[in-house]
N, C-alpha and C. Protein backbone atom coordinates (compact mmCIF):
# COMPACT_ATOMS: atom_id res chain seq x y z
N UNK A 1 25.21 -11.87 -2.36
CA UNK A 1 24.55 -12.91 -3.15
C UNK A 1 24.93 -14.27 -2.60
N UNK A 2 24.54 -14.49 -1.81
CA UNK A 2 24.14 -15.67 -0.80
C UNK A 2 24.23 -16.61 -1.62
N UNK A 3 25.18 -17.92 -1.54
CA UNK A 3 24.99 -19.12 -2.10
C UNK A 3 23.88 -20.43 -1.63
N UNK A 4 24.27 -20.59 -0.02
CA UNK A 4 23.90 -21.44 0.85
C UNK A 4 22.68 -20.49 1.44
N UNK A 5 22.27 -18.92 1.85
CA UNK A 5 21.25 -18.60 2.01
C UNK A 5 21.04 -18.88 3.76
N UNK A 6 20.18 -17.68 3.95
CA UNK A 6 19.61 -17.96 5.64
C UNK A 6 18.22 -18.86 5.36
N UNK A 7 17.20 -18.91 4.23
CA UNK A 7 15.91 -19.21 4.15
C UNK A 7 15.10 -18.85 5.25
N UNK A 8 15.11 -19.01 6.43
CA UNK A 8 14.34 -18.56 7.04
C UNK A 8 14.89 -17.89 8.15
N UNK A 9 14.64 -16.56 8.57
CA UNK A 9 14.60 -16.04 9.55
C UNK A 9 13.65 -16.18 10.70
N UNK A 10 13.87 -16.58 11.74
CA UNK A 10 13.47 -16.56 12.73
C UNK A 10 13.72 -15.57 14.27
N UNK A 11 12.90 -15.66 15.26
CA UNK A 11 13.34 -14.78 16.39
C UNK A 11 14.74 -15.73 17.55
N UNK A 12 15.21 -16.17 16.67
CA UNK A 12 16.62 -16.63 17.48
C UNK A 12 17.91 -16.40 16.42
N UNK A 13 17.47 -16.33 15.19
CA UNK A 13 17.97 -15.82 14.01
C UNK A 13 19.67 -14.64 14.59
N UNK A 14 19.03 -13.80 14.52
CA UNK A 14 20.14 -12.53 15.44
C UNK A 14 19.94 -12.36 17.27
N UNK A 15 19.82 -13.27 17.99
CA UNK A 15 19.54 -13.04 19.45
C UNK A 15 20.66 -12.55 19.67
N UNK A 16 21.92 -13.25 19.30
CA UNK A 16 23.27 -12.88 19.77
C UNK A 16 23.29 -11.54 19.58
N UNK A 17 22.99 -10.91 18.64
CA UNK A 17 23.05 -9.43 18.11
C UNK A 17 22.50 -8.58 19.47
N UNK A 18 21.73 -9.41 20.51
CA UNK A 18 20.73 -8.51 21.19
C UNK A 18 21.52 -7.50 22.15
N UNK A 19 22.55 -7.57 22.58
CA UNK A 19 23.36 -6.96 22.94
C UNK A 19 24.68 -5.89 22.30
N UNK A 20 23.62 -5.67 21.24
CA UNK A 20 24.69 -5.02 20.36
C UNK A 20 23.50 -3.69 20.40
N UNK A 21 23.86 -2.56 20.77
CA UNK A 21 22.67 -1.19 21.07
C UNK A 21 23.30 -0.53 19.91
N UNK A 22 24.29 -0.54 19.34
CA UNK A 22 24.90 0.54 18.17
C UNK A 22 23.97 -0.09 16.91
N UNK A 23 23.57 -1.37 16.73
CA UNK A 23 23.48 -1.70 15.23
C UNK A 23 22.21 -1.46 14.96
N UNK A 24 22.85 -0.27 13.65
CA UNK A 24 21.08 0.36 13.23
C UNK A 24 20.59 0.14 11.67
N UNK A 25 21.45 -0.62 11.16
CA UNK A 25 21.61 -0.74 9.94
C UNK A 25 21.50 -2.57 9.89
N UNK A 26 20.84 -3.23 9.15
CA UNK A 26 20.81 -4.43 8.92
C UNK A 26 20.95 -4.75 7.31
N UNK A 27 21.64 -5.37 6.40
CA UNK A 27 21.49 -5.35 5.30
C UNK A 27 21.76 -7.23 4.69
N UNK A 28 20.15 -7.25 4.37
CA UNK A 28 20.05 -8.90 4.31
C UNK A 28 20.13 -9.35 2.71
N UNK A 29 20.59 -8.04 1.73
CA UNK A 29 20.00 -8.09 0.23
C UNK A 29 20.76 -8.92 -0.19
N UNK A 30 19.84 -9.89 -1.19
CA UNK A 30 20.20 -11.13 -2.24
C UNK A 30 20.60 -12.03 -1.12
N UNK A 31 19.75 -12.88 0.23
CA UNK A 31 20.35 -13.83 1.05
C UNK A 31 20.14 -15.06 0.52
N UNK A 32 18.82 -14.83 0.10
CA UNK A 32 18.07 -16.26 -0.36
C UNK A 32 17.29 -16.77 0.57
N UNK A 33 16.68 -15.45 1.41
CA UNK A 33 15.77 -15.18 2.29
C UNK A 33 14.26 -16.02 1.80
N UNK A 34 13.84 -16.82 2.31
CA UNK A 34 12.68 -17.20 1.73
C UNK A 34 11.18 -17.37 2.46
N UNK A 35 11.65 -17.20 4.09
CA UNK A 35 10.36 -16.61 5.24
C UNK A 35 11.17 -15.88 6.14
N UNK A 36 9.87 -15.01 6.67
CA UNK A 36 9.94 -14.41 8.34
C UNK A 36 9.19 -15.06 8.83
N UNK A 37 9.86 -15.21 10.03
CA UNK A 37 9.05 -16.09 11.19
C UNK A 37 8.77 -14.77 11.94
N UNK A 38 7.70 -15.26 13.04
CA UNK A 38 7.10 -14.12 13.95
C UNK A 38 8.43 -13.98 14.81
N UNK A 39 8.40 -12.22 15.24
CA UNK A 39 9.09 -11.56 15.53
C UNK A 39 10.50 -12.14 15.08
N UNK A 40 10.84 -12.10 13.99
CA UNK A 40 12.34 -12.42 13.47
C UNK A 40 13.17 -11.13 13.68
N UNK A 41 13.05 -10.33 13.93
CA UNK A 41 13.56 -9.22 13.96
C UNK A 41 13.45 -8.63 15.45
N UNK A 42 12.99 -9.05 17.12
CA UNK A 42 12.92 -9.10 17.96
C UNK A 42 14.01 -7.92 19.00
N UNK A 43 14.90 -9.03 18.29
CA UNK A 43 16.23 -8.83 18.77
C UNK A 43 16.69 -7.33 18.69
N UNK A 44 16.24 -7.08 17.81
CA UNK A 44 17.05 -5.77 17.10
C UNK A 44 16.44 -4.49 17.16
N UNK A 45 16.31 -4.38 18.61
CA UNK A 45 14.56 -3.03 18.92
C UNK A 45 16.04 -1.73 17.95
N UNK A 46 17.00 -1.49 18.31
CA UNK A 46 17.51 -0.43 18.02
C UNK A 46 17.63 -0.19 16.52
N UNK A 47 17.29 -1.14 15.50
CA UNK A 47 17.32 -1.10 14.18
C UNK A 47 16.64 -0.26 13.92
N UNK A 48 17.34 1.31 12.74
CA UNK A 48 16.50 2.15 12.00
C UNK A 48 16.16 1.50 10.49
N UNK A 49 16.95 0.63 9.87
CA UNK A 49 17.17 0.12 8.28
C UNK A 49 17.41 -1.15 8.20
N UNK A 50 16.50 -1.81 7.09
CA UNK A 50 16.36 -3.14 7.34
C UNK A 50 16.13 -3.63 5.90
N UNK A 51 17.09 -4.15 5.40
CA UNK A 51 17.36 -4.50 3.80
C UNK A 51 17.23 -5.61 3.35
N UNK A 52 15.93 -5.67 2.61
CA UNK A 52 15.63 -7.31 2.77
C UNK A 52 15.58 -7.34 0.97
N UNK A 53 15.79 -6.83 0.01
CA UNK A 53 15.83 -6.27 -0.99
C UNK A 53 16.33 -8.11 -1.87
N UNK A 54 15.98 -8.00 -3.03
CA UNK A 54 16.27 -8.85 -4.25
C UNK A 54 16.84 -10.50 -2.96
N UNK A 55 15.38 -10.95 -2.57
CA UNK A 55 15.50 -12.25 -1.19
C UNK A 55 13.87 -13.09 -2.62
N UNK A 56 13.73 -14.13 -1.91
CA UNK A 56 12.62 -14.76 -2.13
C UNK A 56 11.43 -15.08 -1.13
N UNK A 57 11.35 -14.15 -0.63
CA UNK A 57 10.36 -14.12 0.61
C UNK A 57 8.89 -13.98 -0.08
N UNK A 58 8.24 -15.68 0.00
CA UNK A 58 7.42 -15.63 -0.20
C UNK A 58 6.33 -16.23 0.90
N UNK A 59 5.39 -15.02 1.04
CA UNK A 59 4.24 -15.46 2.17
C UNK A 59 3.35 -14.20 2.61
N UNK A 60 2.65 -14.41 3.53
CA UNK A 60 1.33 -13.30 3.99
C UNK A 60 2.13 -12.41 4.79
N UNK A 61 2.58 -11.49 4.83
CA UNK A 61 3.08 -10.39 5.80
C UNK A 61 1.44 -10.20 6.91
N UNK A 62 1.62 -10.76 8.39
CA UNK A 62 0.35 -10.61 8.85
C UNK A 62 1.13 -9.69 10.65
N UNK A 63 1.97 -9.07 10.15
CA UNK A 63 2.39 -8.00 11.13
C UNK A 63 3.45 -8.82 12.28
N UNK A 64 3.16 -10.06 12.36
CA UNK A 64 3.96 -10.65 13.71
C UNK A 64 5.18 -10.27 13.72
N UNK A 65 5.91 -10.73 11.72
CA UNK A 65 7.38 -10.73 11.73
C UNK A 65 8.02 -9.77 12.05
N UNK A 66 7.30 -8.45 11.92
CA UNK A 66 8.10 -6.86 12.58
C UNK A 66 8.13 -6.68 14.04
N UNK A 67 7.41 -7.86 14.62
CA UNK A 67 7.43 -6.93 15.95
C UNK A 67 8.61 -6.85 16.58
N UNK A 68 8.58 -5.43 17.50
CA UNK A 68 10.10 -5.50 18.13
C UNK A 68 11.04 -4.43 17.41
N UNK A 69 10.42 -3.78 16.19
CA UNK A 69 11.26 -3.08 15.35
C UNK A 69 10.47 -1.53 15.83
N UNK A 70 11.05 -1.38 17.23
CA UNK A 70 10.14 -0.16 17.69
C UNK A 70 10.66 0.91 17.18
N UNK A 71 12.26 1.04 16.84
CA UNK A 71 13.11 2.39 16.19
C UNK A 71 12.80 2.33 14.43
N UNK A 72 12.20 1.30 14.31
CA UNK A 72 12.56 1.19 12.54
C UNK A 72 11.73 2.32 11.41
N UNK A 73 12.93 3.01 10.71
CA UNK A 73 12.32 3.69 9.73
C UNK A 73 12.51 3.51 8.59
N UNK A 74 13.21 2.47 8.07
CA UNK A 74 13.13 1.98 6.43
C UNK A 74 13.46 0.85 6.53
N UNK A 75 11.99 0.50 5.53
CA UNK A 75 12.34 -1.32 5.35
C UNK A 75 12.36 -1.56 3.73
N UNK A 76 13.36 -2.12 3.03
CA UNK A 76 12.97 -2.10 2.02
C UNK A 76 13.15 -3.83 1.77
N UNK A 77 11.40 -4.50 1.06
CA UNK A 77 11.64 -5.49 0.39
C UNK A 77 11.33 -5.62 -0.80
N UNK A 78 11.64 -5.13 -1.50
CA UNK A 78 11.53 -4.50 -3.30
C UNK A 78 12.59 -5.94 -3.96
N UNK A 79 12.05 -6.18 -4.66
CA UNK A 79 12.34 -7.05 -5.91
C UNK A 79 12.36 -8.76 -4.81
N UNK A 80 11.28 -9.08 -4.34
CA UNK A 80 11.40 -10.15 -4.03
C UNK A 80 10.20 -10.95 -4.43
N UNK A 81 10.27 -11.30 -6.21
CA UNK A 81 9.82 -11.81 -6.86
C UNK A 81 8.33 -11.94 -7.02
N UNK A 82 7.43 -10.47 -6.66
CA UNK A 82 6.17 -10.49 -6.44
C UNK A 82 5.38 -11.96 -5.80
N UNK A 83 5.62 -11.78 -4.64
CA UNK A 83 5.16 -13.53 -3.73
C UNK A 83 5.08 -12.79 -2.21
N UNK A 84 4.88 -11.39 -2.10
CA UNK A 84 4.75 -11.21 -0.86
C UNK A 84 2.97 -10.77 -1.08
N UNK A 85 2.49 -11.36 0.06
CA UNK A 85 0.88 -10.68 0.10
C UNK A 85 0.72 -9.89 1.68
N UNK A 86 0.13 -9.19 1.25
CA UNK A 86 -0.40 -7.84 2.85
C UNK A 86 -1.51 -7.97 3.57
N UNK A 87 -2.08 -8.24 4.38
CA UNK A 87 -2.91 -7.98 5.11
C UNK A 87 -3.54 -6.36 5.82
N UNK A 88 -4.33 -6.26 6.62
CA UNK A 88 -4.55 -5.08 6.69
C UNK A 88 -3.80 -4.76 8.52
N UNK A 89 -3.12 -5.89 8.90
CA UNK A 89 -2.45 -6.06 9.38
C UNK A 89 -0.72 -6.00 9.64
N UNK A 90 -0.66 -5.59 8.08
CA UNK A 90 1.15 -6.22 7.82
C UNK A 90 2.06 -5.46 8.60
N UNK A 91 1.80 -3.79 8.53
CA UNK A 91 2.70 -2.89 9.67
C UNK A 91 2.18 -2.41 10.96
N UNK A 92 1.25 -3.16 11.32
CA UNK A 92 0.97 -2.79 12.65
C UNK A 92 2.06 -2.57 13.74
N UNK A 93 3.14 -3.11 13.54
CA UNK A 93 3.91 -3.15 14.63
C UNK A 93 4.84 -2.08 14.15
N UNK A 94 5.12 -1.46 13.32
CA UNK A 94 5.80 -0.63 12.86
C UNK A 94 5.69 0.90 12.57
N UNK A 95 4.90 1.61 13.31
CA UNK A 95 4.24 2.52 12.96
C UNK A 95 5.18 3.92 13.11
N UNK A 96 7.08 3.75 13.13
CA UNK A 96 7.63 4.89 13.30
C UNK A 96 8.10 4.72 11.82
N UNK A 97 7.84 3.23 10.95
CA UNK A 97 8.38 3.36 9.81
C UNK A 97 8.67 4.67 8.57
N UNK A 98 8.98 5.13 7.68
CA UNK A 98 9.10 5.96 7.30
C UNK A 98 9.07 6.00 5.85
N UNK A 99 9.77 5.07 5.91
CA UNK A 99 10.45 4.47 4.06
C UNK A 99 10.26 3.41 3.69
N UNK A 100 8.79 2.90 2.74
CA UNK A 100 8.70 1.40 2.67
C UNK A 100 9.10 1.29 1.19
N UNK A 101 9.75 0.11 1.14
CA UNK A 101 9.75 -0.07 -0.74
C UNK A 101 9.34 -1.41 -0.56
N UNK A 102 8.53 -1.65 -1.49
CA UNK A 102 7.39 -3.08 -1.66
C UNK A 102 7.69 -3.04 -3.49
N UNK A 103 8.48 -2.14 -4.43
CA UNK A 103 8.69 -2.49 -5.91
C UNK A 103 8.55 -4.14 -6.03
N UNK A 104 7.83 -4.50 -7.14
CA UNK A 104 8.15 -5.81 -7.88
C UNK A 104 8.00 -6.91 -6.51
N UNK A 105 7.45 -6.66 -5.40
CA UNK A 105 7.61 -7.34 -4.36
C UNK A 105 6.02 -8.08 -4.01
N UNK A 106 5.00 -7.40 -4.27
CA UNK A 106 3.98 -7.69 -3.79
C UNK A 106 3.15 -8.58 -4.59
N UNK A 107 1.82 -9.91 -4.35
CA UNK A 107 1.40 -10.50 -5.43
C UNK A 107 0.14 -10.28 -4.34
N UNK A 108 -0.99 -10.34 -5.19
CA UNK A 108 -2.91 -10.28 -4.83
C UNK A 108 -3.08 -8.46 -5.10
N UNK A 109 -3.90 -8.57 -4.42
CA UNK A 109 -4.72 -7.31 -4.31
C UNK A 109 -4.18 -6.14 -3.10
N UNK A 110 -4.26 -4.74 -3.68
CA UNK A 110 -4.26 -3.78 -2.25
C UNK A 110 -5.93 -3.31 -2.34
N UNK A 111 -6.57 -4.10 -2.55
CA UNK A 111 -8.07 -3.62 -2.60
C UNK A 111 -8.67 -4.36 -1.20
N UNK A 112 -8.27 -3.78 0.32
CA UNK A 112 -8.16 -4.15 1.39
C UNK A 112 -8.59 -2.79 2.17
N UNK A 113 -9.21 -3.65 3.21
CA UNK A 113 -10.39 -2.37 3.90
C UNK A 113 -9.92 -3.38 5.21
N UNK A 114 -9.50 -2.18 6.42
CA UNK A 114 -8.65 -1.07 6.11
C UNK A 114 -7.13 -1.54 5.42
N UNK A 115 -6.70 -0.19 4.99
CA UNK A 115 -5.36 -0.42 4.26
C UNK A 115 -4.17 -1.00 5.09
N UNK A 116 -3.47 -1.71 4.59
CA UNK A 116 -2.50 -2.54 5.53
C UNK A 116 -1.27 -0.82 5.22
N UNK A 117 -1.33 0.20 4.83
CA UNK A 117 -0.75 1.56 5.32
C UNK A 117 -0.94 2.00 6.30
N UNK A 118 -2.78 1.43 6.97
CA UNK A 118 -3.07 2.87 7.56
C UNK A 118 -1.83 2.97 8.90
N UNK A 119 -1.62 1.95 9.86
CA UNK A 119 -0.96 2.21 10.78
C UNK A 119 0.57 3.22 10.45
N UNK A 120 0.49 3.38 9.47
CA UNK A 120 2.29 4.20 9.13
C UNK A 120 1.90 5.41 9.17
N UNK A 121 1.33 6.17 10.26
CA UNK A 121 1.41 7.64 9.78
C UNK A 121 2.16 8.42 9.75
N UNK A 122 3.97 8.01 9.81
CA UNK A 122 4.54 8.61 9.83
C UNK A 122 5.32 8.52 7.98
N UNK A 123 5.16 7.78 7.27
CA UNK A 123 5.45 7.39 6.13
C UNK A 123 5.57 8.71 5.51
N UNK A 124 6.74 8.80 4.47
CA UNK A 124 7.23 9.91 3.63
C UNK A 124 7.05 9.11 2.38
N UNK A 125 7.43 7.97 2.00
CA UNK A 125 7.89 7.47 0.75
C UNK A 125 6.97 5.63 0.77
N UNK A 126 6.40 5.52 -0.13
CA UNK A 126 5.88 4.34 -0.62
C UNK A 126 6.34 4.10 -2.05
N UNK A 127 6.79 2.87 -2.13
CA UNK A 127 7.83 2.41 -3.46
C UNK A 127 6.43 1.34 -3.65
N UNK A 128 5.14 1.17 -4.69
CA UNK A 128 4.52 -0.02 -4.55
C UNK A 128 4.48 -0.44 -6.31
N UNK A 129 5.55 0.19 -6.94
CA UNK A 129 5.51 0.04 -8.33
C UNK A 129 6.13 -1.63 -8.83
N UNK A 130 5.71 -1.57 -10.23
CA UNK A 130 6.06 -2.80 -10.83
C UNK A 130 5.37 -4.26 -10.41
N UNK A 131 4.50 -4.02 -9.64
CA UNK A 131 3.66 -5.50 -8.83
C UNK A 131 2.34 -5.67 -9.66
N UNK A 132 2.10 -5.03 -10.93
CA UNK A 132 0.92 -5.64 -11.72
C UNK A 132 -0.32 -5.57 -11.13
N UNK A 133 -0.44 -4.26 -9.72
CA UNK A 133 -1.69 -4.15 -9.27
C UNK A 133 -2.93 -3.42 -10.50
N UNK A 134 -4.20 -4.38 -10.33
CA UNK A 134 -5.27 -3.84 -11.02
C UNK A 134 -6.23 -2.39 -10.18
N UNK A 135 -6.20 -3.22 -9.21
CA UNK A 135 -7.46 -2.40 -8.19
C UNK A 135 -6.55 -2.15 -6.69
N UNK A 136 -6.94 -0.48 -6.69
CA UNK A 136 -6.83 -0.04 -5.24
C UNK A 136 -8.15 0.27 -4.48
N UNK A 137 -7.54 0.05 -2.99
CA UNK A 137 -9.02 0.65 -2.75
C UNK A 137 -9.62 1.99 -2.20
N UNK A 138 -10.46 2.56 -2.05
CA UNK A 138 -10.47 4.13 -2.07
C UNK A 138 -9.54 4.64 -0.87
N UNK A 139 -9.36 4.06 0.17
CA UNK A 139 -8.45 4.28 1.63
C UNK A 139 -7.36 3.99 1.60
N UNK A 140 -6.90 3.50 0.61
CA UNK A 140 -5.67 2.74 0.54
C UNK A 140 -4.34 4.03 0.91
N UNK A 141 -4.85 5.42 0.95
CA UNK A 141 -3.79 6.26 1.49
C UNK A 141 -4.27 7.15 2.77
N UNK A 142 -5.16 6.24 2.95
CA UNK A 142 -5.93 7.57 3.98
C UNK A 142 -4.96 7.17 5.22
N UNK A 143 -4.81 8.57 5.96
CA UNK A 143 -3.98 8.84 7.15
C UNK A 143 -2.90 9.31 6.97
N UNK A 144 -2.14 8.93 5.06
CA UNK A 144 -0.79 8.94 5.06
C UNK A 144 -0.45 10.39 5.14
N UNK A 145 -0.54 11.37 5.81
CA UNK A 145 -0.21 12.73 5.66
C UNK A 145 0.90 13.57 5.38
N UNK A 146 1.80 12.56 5.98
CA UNK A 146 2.95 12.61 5.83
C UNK A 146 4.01 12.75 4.07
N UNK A 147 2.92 11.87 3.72
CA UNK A 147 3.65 10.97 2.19
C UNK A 147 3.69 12.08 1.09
N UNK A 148 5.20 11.91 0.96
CA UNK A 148 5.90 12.74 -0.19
C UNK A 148 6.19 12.33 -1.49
N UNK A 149 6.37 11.21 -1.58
CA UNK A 149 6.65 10.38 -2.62
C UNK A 149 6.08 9.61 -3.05
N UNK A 150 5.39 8.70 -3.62
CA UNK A 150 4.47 7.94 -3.96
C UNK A 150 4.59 7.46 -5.52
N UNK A 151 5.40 6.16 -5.47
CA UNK A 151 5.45 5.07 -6.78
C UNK A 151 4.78 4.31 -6.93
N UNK A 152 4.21 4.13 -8.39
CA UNK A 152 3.29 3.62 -8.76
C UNK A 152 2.94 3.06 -10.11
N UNK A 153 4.07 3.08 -10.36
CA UNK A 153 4.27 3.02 -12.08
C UNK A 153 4.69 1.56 -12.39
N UNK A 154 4.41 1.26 -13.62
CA UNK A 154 4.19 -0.05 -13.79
C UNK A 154 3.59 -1.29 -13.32
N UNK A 155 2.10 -0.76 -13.15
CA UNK A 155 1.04 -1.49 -12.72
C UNK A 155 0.15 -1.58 -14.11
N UNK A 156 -0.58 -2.25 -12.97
CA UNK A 156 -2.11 -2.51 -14.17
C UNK A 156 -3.35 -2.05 -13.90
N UNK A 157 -2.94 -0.54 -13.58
CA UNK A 157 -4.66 -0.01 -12.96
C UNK A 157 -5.89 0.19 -13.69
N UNK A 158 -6.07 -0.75 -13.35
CA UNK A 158 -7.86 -0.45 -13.95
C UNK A 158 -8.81 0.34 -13.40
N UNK A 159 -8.53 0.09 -12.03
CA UNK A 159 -9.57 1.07 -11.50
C UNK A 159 -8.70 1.87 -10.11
N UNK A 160 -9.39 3.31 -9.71
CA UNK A 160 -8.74 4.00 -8.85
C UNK A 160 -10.10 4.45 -8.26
């Protein structure tokens, strides 16, 4: 619980780290995280886990900030004050991901053609509960074949 806070991450953010091949674990929860800059996470191709959890990251996830996260299989940014929005773009760069948690994290619509999922076909677990979504859209899981788990509770679905 970060007093002073990183606020923004950027791709010079962890460079020093870039020479570090063991670190697979990143854990940024409660920084006072408040953007990703494109490729903020660059540095860190060997990262499997990436904990961005109870931050204030508010902005468009439009895929840049992951790039570089070619090993990554769980990202969780759950409870960061519904102010993140998705594009159909957001994990393009991430497609070995595995484990997303987006809880209480997300604000607009997943009523997006194509689904900012489809690139994850390796996904087991989607956390997209508590974000007050009304409307999904009919694709919004197509490809996920993989997906075992699927949260969804405490929304506002009106329509499916």
């Amino acid at each position: 619980w970060s007093s002073t806070g990183l606020k923004t991450v950027t791709n010079k953010t962890f460079a020093a780290l870039q020479e570090s091949p063991l670190l697979q674990t990143l854990n940024l929860t409660a920084m006072g995280i408040n953007k990703l800059g494109p490729r903020a996470f660059s540095s860190l191709g060997n990262l499997t886990t990436l904990l961005l959890s109870y931050n204030f990251i508010s902005q468009q996830l439009n895929g840049d900030e992951l790039e570089g996260l070619s090993n990554i299989k769980e990202i969780d940014m759950s409870m960061n004050q519904q102010s993140i929005s998705l594009t159909n773009t957001s994990f393009i760069s991430v497609p070995t991901l595995r484990i997303l948690k987006l809880g209480r994290a997300l604000k607009g619509t997943l009523d997006l053609t194509p689904s900012p999922f489809t690139p994850l076909v390796n996904l087991t677990i989607l956390d997209i509960s508590n974000n007050n979504i009304a409307n999904l859209n009919a694709g919004l899981l197509t490809g996920l074949h993989h997906l075992k788990v699927l949260k969804m509770q405490h929304n506002n679905l009106a329509r499916l």
